[in-house]
Every structure is written in C-alpha cells, then in structure tokens.
Protein backbone atom coordinates (compact mmCIF):
# COMPACT_ATOMS: atom_id res chain seq x y z
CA UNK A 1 88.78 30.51 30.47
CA UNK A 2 86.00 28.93 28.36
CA UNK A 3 86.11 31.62 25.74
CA UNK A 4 89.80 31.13 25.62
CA UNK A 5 89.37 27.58 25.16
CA UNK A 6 86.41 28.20 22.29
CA UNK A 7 88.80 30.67 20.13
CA UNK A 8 91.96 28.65 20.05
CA UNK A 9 94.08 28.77 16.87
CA UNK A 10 94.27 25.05 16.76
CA UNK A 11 92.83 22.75 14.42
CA UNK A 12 92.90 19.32 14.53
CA UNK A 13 94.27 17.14 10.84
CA UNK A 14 90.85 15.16 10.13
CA UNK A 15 88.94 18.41 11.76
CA UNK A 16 85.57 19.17 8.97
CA UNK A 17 84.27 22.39 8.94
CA UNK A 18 80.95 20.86 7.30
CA UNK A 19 80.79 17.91 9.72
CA UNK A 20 82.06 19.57 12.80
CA UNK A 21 81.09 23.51 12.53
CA UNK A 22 83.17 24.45 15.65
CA UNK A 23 85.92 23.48 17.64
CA UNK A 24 83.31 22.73 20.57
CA UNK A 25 81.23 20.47 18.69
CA UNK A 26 84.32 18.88 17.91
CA UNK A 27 85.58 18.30 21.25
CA UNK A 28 81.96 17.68 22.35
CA UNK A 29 82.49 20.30 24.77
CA UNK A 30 80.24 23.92 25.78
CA UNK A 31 81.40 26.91 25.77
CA UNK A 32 81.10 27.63 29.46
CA UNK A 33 82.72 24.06 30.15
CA UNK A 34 82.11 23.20 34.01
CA UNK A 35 79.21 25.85 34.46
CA UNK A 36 77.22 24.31 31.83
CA UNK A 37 77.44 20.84 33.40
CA UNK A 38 73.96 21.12 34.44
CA UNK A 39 72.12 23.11 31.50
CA UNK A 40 70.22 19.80 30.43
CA UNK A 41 68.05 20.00 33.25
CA UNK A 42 67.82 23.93 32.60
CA UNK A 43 69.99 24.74 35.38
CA UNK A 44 73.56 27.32 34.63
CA UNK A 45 75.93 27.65 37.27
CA UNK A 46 76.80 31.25 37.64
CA UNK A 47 78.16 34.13 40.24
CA UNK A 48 75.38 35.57 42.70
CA UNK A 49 75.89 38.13 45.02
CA UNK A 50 73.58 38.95 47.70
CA UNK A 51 71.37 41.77 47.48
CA UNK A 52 71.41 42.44 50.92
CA UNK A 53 72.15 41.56 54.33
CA UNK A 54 70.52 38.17 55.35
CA UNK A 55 70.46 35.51 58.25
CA UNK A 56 71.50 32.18 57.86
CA UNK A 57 68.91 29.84 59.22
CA UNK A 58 70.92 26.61 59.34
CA UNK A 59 74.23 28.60 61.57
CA UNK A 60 72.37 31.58 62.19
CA UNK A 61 75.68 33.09 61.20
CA UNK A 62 74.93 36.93 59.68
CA UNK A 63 75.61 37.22 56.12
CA UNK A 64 76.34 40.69 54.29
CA UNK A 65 75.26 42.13 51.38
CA UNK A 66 77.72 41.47 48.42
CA UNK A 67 79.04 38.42 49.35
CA UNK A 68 79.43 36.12 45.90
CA UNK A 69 78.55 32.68 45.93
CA UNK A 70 78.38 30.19 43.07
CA UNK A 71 74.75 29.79 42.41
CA UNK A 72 72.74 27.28 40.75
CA UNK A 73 69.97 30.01 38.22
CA UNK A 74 67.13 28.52 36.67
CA UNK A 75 63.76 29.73 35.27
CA UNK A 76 60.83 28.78 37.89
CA UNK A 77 57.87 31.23 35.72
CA UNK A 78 57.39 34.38 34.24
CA UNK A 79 55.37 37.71 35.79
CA UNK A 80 53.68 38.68 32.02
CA UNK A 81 56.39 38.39 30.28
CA UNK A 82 59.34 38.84 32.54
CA UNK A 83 61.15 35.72 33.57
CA UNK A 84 60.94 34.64 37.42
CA UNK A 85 64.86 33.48 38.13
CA UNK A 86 65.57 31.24 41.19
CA UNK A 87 68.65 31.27 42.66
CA UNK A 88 70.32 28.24 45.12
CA UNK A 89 73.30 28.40 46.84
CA UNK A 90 75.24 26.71 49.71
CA UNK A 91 75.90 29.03 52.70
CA UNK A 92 79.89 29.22 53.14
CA UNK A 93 79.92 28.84 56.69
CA UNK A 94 77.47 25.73 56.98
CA UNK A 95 75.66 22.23 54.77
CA UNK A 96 72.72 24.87 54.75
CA UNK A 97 71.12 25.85 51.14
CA UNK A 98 69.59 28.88 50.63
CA UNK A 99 66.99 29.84 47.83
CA UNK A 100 65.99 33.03 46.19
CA UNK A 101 64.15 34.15 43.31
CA UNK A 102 63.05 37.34 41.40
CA UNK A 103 60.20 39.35 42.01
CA UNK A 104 59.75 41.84 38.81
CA UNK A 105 56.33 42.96 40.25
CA UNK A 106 58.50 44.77 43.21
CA UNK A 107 61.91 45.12 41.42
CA UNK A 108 63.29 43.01 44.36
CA UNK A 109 64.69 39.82 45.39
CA UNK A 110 62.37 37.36 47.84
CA UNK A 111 63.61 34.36 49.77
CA UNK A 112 62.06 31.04 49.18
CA UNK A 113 64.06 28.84 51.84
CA UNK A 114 67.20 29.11 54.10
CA UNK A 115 67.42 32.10 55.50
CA UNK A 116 65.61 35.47 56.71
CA UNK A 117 66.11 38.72 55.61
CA UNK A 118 67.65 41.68 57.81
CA UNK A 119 64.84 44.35 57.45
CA UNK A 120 66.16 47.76 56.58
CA UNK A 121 63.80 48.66 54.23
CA UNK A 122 61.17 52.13 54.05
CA UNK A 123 58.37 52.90 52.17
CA UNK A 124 59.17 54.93 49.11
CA UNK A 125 56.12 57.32 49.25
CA UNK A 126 56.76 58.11 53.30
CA UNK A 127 60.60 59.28 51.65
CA UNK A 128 58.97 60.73 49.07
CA UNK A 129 60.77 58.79 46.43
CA UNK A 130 59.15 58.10 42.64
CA UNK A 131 57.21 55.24 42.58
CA UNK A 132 56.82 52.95 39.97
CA UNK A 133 53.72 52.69 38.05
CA UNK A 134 51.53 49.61 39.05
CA UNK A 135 50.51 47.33 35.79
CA UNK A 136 46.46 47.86 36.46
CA UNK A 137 47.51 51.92 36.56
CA UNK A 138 49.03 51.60 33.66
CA UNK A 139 46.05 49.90 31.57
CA UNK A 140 43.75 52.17 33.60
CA UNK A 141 45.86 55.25 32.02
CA UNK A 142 45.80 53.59 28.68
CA UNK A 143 42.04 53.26 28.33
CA UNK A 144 40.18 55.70 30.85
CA UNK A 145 40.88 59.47 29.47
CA UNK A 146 39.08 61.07 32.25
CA UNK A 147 41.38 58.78 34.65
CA UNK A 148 44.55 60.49 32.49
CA UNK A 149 43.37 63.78 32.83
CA UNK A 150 43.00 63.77 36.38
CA UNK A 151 46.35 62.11 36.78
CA UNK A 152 47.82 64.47 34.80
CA UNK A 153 46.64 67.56 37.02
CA UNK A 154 47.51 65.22 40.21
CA UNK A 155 50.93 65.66 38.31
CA UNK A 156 51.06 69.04 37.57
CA UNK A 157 50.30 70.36 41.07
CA UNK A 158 53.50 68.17 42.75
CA UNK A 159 55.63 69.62 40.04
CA UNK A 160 54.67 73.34 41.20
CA UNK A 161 55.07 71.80 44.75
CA UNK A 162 58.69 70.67 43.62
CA UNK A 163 59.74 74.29 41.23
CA UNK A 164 61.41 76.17 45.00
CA UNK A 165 63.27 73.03 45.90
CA UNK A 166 64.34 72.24 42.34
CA UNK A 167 65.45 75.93 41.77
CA UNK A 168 67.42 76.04 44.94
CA UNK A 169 69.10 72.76 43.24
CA UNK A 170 70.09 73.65 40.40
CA UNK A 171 71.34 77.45 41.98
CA UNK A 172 73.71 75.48 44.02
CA UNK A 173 74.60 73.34 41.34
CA UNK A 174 75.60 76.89 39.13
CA UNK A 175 77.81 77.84 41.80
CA UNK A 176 80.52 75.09 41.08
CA UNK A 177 80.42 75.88 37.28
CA UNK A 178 83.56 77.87 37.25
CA UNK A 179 86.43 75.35 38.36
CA UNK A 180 89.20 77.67 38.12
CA UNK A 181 87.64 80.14 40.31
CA UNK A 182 86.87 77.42 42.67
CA UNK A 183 90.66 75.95 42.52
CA UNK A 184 91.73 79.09 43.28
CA UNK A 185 89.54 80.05 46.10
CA UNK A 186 90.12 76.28 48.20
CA UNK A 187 93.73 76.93 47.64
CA UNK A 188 94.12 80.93 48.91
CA UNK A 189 92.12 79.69 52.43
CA UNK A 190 94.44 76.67 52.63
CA UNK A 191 97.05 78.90 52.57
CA UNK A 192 95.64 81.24 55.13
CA UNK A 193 95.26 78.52 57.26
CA UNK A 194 98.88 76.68 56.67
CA UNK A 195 100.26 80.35 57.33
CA UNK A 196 98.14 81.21 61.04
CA UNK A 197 98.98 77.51 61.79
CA UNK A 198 102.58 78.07 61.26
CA UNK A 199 102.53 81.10 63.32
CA UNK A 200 100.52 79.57 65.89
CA UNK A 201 103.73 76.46 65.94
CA UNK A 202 106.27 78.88 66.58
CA UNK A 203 104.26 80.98 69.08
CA UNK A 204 104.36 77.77 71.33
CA UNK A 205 107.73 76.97 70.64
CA UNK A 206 109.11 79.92 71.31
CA UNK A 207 107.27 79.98 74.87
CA UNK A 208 108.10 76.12 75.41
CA UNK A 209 111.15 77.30 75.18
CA UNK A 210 111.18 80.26 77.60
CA UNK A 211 108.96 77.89 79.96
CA UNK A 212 110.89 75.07 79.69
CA UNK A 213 108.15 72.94 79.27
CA UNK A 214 108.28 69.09 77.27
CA UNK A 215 104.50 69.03 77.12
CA UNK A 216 102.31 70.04 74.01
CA UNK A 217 99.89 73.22 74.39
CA UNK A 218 96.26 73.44 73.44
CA UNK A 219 94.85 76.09 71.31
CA UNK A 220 93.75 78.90 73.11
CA UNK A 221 90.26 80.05 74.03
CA UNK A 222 88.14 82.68 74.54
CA UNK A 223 87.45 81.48 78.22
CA UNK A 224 91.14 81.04 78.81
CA UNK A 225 91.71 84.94 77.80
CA UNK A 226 89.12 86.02 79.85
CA UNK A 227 90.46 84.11 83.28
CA UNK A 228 94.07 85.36 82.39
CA UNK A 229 92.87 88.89 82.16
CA UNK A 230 91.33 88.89 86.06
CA UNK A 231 94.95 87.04 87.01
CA UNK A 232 98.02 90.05 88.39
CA UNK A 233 100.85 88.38 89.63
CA UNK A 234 103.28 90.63 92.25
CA UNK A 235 107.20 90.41 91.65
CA UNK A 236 109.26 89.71 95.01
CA UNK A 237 111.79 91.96 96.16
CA UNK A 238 114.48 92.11 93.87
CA UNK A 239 118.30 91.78 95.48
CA UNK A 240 119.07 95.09 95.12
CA UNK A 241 116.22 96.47 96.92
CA UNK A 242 116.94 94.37 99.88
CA UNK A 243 120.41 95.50 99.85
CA UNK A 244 119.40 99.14 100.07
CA UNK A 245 116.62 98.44 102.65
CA UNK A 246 119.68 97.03 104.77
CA UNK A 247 121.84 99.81 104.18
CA UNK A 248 118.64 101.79 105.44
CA UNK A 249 119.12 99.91 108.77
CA UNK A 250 122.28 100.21 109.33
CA UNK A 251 122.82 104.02 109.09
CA UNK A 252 119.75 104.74 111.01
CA UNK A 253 121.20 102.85 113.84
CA UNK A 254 123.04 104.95 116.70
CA UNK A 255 127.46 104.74 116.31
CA UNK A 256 127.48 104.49 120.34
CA UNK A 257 126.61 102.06 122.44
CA UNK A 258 124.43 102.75 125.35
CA UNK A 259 126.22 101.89 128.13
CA UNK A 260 124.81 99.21 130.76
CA UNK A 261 123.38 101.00 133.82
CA UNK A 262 123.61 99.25 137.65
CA UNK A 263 120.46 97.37 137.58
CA UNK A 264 122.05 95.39 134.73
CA UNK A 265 125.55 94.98 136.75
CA UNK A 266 123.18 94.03 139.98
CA UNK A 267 121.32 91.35 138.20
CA UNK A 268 124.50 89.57 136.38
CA UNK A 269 125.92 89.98 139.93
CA UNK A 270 122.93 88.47 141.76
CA UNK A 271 122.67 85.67 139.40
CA UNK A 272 126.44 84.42 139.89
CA UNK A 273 125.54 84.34 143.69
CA UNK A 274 122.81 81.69 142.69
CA UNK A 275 124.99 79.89 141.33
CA UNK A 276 127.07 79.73 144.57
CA UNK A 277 124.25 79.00 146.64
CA UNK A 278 122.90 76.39 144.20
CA UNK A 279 126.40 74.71 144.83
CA UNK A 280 126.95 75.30 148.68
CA UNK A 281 123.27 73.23 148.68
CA UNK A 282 124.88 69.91 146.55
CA UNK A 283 127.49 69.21 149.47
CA UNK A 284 131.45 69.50 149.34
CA UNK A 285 131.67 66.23 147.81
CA UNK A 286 129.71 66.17 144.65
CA UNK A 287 130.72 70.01 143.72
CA UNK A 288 134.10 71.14 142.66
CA UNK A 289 135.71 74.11 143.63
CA UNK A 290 134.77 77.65 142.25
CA UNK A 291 137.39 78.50 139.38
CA UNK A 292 138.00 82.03 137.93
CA UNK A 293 136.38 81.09 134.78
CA UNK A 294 133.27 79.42 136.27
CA UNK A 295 132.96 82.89 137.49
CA UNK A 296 133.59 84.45 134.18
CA UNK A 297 136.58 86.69 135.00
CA UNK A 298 139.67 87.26 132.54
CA UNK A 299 142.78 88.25 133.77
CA UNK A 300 144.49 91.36 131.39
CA UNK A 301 147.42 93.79 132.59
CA UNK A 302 146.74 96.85 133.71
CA UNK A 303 147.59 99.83 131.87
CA UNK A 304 147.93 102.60 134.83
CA UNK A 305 150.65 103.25 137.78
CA UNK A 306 150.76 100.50 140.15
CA UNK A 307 150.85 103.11 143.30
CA UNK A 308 147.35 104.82 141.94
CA UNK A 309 144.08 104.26 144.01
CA UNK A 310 142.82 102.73 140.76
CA UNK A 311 145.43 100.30 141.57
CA UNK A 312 144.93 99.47 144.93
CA UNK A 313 141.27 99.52 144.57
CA UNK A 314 141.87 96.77 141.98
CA UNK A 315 143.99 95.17 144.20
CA UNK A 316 141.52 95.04 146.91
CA UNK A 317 138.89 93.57 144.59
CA UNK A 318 141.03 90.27 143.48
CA UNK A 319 141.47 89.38 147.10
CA UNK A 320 137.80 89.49 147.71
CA UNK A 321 136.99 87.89 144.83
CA UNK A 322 139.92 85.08 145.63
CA UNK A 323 138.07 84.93 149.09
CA UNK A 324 135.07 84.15 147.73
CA UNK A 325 136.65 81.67 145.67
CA UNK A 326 136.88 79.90 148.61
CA UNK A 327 140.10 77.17 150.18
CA UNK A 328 140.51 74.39 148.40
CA UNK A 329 140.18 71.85 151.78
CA UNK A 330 137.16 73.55 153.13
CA UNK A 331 134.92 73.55 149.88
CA UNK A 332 133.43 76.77 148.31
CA UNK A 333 132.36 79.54 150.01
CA UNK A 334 128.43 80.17 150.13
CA UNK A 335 126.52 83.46 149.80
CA UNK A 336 125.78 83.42 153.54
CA UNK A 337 129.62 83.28 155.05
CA UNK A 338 130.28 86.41 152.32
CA UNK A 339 129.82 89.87 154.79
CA UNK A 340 126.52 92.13 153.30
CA UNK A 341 129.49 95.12 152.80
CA UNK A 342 131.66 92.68 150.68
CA UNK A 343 128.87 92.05 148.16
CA UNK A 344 127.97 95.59 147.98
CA UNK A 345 131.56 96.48 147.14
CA UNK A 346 131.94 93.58 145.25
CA UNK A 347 129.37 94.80 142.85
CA UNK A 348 130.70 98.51 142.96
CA UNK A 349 134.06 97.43 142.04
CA UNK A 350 132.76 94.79 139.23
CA UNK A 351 130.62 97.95 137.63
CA UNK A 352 133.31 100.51 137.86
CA UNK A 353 135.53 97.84 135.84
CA UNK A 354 132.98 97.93 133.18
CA UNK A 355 133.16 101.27 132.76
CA UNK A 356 136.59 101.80 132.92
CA UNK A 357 137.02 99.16 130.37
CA UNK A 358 134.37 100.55 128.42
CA UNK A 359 135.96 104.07 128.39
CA UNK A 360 139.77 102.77 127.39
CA UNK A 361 137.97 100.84 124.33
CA UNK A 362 138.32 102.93 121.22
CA UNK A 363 135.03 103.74 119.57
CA UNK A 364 134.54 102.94 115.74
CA UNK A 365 133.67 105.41 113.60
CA UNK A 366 131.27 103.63 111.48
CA UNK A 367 127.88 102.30 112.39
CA UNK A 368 128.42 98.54 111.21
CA UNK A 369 130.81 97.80 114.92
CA UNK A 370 127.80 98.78 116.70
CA UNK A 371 126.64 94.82 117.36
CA UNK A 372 130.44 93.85 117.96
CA UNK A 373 130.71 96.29 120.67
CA UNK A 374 127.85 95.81 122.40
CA UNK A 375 128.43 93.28 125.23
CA UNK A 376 125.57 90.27 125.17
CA UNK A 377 123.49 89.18 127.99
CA UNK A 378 124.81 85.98 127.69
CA UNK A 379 128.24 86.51 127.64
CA UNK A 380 128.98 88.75 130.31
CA UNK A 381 132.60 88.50 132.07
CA UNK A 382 133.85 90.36 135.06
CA UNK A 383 137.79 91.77 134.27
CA UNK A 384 139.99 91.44 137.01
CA UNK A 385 143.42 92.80 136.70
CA UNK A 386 146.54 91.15 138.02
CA UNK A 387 149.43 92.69 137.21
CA UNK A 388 150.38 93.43 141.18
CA UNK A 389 150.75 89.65 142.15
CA UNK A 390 152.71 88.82 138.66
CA UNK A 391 155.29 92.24 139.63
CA UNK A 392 155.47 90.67 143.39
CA UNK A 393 156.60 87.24 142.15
C-alpha cells in the first residue's frame, strides 16, 4: 500500500520539484507509512514468522513454527561484521512479549525473553551432515599450510569413503532419464491392474448373485484356498432317487396278505372278555349296557342259502353273542355266568367268520392294496350276519 501511495500520478499545483524532491517529502510522509512510525528510535515494524515451534511462558499456550506476527526488528550488535537483529513481538493468545534475536555464529535464531524453545534439534556430525567451517578454522586454514595439507587429505579420504554411495546415487538418478519410457511403463501396469480388478468385480458379482448375498467379499487368500481344498461337501438324495427307492419297496413286498392265525383271534377274543369283566366289577348302576358296537360287530347280509349249515351255524352264533349281550333289566352279563363251551365256540365261530370273509374278498392284483387289506390290530371287528331275523320279520 505504501509503494502505491509513493508512485501516485498526482501532483499537487504549488508542488517544487527543487524544494520538495518527492511526493513523500511533500506530504511529510515515509514510504512504509505506519511501519516506519518507530524508525527514529531505530526500530521497523515488520512480518516475523517463527522459526520453530516454541512455548509461551506467559499462557504456556504451544506455539508452531510459521506462525507470523508483527514484530518490532532492530539492530542490538554485530558478530564481525554481520548484524545481530532482535526481534519483539506480542504473543496472540496472551499480554506476554516475546524476544528473539540472531545468532550468525550458529546460523540460528536464540530466545532472549518470553518463551522456551521445543527441542527437536540433532547434531549435524552424529547425521553426518556438512558442517560449517568455524571462523578460527578458517584463519587457521588461511595461514598454517601444514594445517591445509592435512585437512586436505582428512578431505580426500571421506570423499573415497562417499564415491559407492554417490555412484549408487546418481545410477538411480539415470534410471528416470527417459520420461517417455517411464510414462509408458506406469501406465501399461495401471492398466494390468484396472483390468484383474475389473475381473476380480465381476467374479464377485456374478457369485453375489448366485449366493444371494447383500454383503461385500474380501479378496481371496492363499490360506483361504488351502482350507477350501480339505472342505467335500455330500449332496442329499435327490427326489427322484427317493422315488425309485420307494418303488423298490413296494414291489418287493408280498401281493397276499398273510392271513391271521388263532392265537391272534384268541387274544382279540380274550381281550373283549376283559372288558366285560372290567364292567361286571363297576356295578349295574354306573355301567351301561353292552351294545353291538362296543363289541365291535357289523351287521352285513349274507350272501349264501338261508337253509345251509353255514347259515344256521351263523344263526347260532348271533344268539350267543345276543346272550352275552346280556337283558337290559338285569345289567350285563359277566365272563363268569358265560358256560366254558360257549366261549370256546364263541371264538371258533368269530375265527371261521374271518376267514370266510377273508376268502369272499377279492384279492388285488397289484402290490400297492397290500396295507389296505391287511386288517390292523387296532381295528379289529367281529362280522355277524343277520339276514335270518330281518327275513323272519
């Protein structure tokens, strides 16, 4: 702004270049306007920035390197004849002042006041860095030749220390001489890798897909492959196979029925006299009287000659049975009032039924009526014929 300001086209009517010399002068004014308001006392206001990374001792606030502050510079000595600078400033973050000057001998920055210094510094010949040449070296070098000389060797023996590791530099460097060759070789493996990463994309899409699955999948690794590999996974029977193995069954499987013999007959028979006893034992009053289905017989007509001994046998076997059935006034008959030769034709009767009935039945030809047929233990009926007493009425 002050140079701006300096350089303006404007000229004032009673302005005299011989009296005046400059627009400045003029206006009584210095070039650098506001920063200059102190330069009678030696002191310029200009911009500082820190050097490095410092503590604030009045807020003990932590201030980084690079921050700019508007700094007060003036000349406090010289080291020979290099000018010592000293800096002060006013922290940004407190009333605190900080100082700092030059150091030339050490090419550094010290702190006189107002803060402390963060200490991240080395030593230059532990990092094997060039050092600079001391002042007394340098008028040492200047006036003692034998002191030269042996510097010079000192010299000469760290350069053929340094010739592998500066080689090896400067090879590495010659390898990125050739741009073009460079260009192209970055560019043909990022298109190698664009291409397997493309192919790798649509490898898991394609089995997120099959899968059904919403989730993203991880690359793949060499332990992964080697787990799968010991894995073998057994497929269930399929539908058809079942369906054959069932067709197996069923043709191996006998197309008659084995008929049931008389210990089967006796023990149906035997268990429905339980049942009487069990209810001669409750008392006439809390049981009801024995129907024909609590016995489990169902009436059907009879298909043969009502004067046939088949006939009158059958005939002879409802009246038992209606005997044993018992009066309605006098309560169910028991086991015990039943004659031994009664029950033993009883059951003759009741298993020549069952094969009659079994016998008049016609047989299917196929193997699949097999469990139809067959008459289940718990289900077993006793077939008593009536067709006499509905003729007589």
């Amino acid at each position: 702004m002050g140079e701006r300001k300096g350089v303006n086209k404007y000229y004032p009517p009673d302005f005299n270049p011989a009296k005046h010399g400059s627009l400045n002068r003029y206006h009584n004014s210095h070039p650098l306007r506001e920063r200059a308001r102190k330069l009678s006392q030696g002191i310029l206001i200009i911009r500082f920035e820190m050097p490095y990374n410092i503590w604030c001792d009045g807020c003990k606030n932590h201030i980084g390197m690079g921050v700019r502050y508007n700094a007060e510079k003036k000349k406090v000595g010289n080291y020979y004849t290099t000018p010592i600078y000293r800096f002060r400033m006013k922290c940004h973050l407190c009333v605190n002042y900080i100082e700092m000057q030059t150091d030339p001998a050490s090419c550094d920055y010290v702190i006189v006041s107002g803060a402390q210094r963060k200490e991240e510094r080395w030593d230059m010949e532990d990092n094997e860095q060039v050092l600079p040449t001391e002042h007394e070296k340098k008028q040492k070098l200047e006036t003692d030749a034998m002191f030269r000389l042996e510097h010079g060797e000192a010299d000469r023996s760290l350069l053929r220390k340094a010739i592998p590791t500066l080689s090896h530099l400067q090879e590495a460097q010659s390898a990125w001489k050739d741009d073009f060759a460079l260009n192209s070789m970055l560019r043909r493996r990022f298109r190698e890798k664009k291409k397997a990463a493309q192919e790798e994309e649509e490898r898991d899409q394609a089995l997120q897909a099959k899968a059904s699955l919403a989730i993203p999948l991880v690359p793949e690794t060499e332990e992964d492959r080697r787990l799968a590999a010991l894995l073998k996974f057994h497929t269930l029977d399929s539908y058809e196979d079942k369906q054959k193995l069932k067709r197996t069954e069923i043709i191996s499987r006998s197309w008659f029925p084995s008929a049931p013999g008389p210990s089967s007959s006796s023990s149906k028979a035997s268990s429905m006299l339980k049942k009487l006893a069990q209810g001669r034992r409750a008392g006439p009053p809390a049981c009801s009287p024995i129907t024909v289905g609590d016995l489990g017989i169902v009436r059907r007509r009879s298909r043969e000659v009502p004067g046939s001994p088949q006939h009158t046998t059958d005939a002879s076997t409802t009246q038992e049975l209606l005997r044993l059935q018992g009066d309605p006034q006098n309560g169910p008959a028991s086991p015990e009032d039943c004659p031994r030769g009664t029950i033993e034709s009883l059951k003759t009767s009741v298993h020549w039924e069952q094969e009659e009935s079994s016998q008049d039945e016609p047989q299917s030809p196929t193997g699949s009526s097999q469990e139809a047929d067959t008459p289940h233990p718990s289900c077993s009926s006793l077939v008593a014929d009536y067709s006499d007493s509905e003729s007589s009425e």
